[in-house]
Protein backbone atom coordinates (compact mmCIF):
# COMPACT_ATOMS: atom_id res chain seq x y z
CA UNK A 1 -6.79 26.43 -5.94
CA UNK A 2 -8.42 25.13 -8.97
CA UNK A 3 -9.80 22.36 -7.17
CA UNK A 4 -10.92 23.87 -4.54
CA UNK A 5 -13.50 26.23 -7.09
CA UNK A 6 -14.56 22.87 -8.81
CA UNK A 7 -15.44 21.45 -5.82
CA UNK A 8 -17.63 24.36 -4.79
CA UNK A 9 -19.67 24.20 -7.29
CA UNK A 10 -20.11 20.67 -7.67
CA UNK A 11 -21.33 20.69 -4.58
CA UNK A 12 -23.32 23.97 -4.76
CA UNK A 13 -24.59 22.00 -8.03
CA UNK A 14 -25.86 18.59 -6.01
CA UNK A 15 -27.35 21.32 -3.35
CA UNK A 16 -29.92 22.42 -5.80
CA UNK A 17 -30.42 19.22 -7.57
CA UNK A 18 -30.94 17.17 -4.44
CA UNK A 19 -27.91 14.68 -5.42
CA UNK A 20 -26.33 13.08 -2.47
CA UNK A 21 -22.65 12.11 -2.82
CA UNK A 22 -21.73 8.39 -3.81
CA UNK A 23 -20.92 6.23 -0.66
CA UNK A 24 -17.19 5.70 0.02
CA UNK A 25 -17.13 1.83 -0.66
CA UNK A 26 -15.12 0.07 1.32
CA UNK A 27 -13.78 2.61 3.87
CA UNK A 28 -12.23 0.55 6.43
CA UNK A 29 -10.18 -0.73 3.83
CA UNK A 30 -9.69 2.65 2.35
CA UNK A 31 -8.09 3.62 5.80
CA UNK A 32 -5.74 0.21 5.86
CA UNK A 33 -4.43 1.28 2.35
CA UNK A 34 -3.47 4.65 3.80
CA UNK A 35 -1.96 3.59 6.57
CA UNK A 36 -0.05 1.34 5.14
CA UNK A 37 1.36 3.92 2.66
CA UNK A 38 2.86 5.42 5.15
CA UNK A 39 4.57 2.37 6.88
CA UNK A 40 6.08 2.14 3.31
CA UNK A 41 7.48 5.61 3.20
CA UNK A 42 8.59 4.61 7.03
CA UNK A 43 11.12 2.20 4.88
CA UNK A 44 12.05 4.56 2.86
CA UNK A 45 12.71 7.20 5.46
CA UNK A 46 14.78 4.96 7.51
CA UNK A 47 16.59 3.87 4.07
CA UNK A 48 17.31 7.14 3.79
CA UNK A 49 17.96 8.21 7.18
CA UNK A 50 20.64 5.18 7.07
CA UNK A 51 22.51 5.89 3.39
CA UNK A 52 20.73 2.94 1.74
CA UNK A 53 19.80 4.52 -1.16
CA UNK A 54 18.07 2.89 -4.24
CA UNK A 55 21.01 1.13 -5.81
CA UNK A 56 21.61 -0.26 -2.55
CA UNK A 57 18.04 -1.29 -2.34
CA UNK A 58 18.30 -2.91 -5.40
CA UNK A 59 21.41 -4.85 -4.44
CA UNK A 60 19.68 -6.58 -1.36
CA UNK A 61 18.65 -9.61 -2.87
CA UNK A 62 16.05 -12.28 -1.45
CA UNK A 63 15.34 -15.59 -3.87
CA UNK A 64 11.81 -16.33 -3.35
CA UNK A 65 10.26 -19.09 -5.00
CA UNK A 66 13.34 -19.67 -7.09
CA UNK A 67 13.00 -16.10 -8.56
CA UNK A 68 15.28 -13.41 -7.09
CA UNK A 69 14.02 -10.21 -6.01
CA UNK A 70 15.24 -7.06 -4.64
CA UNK A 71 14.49 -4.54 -1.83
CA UNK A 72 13.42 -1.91 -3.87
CA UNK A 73 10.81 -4.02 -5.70
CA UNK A 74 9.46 -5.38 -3.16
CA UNK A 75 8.77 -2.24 -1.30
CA UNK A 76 7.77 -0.20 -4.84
CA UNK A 77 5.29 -3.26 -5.79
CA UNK A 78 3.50 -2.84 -1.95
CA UNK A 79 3.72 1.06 -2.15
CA UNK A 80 2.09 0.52 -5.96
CA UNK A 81 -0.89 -1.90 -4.55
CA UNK A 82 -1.37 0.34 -1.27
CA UNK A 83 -1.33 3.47 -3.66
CA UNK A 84 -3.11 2.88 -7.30
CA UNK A 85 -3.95 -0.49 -7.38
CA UNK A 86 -6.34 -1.24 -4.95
CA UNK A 87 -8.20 2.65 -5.01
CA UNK A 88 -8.46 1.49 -8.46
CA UNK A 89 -10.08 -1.90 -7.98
CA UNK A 90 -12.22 -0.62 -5.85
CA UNK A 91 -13.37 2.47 -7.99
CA UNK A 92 -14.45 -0.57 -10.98
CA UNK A 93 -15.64 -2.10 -8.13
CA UNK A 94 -16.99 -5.58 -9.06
CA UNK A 95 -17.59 -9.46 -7.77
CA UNK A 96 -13.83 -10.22 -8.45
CA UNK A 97 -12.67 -6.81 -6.76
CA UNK A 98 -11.94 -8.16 -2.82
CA UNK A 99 -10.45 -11.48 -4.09
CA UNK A 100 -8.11 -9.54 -5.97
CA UNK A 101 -7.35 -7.15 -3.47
CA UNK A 102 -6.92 -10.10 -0.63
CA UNK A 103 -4.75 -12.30 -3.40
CA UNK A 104 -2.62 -9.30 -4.03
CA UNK A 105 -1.69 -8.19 -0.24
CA UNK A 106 -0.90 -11.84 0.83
CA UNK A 107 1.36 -12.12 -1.90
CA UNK A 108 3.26 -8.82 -0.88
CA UNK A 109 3.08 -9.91 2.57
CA UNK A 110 4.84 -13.42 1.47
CA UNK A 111 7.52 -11.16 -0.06
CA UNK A 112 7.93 -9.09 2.62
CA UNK A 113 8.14 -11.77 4.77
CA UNK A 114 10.95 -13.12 3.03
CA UNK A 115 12.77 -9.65 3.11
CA UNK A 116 12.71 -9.94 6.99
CA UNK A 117 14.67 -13.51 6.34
CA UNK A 118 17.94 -11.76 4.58
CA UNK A 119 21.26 -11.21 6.47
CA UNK A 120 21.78 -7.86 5.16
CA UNK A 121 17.72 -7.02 6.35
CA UNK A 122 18.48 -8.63 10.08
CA UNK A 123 21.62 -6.75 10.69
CA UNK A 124 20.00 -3.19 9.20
CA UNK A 125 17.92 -0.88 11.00
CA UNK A 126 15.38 -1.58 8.44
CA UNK A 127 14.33 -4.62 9.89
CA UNK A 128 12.18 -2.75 12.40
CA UNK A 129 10.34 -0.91 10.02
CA UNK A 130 9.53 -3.82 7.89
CA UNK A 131 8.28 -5.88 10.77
CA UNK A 132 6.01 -3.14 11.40
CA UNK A 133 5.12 -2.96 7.31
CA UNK A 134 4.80 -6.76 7.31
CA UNK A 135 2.29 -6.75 11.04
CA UNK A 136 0.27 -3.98 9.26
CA UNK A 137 -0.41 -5.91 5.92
CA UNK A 138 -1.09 -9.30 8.17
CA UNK A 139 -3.96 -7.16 9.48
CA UNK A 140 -5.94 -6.09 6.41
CA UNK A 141 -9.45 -5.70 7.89
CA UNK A 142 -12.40 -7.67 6.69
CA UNK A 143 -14.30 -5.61 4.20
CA UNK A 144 -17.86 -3.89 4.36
CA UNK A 145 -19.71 -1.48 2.19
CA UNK A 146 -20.58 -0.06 5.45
């Protein structure tokens, strides 16, 4: 409720003052990060849905790169970037902010990827919804401030 009444008069503020709200940068991006959240919690539903629950998760192991890494961080790094990482890059926006964003999805896509490679993933029923995390994050869409 609170926030409702601040936002009121903020805005009832920038009526009389003439301000004009800051542009959303970045918003096709903006709407790729929130869709993507949600192909994330997809993964988790069907986790759920199918009694693999976060110690499981954890126990479904994938070596990439000679480093071994579980289910569960894979998916909590992605949610992490799709969630708080990238809205904040792109609040400090700055020349660097794009690159990182861009460097950061391919290498959760790479991991994700690799997820889609274990036995225990193929055989699961969470194979389908990590294809369909792992098409969404190949398509991150070129970014404007427009």
């Amino acid at each position: 409720m609170f926030r409702y009444v601040r936002a009121f008069f903020i805005t009832l503020k920038m009526t009389f003052t003439g301000e004009k709200p800051a542009p959303i940068l970045y918003p096709n991006l903006q709407g790729w990060m929130r869709e993507g959240n949600k192909k994330v919690d997809a993964v988790y539903q069907t986790a759920k849905k199918t009694k693999v629950d976060r110690a499981a998760r954890e126990n479904i192991i994938v070596e990439i790169d000679k480093r071994k890494i579980s289910l569960e961080t894979v998916l909590s790094t992605v949610k992490f970037h799709l969630t708080e990482e990238y809205a904040s890059l792109i609040h400090y926006n700055d020349e660097h902010t794009l690159t990182t964003i861009y460097a950061l999805n391919l290498d959760d896509r790479y991991r994700v990827q690799n997820l889609l490679e274990n036995e225990k993933i193929i055989k699961s029923a969470l194979k389908n919804p990590l294809e369909i995390l792992s098409q969404h994050l190949e398509n991150i869409p070129p970014s404007t401030h427009i």
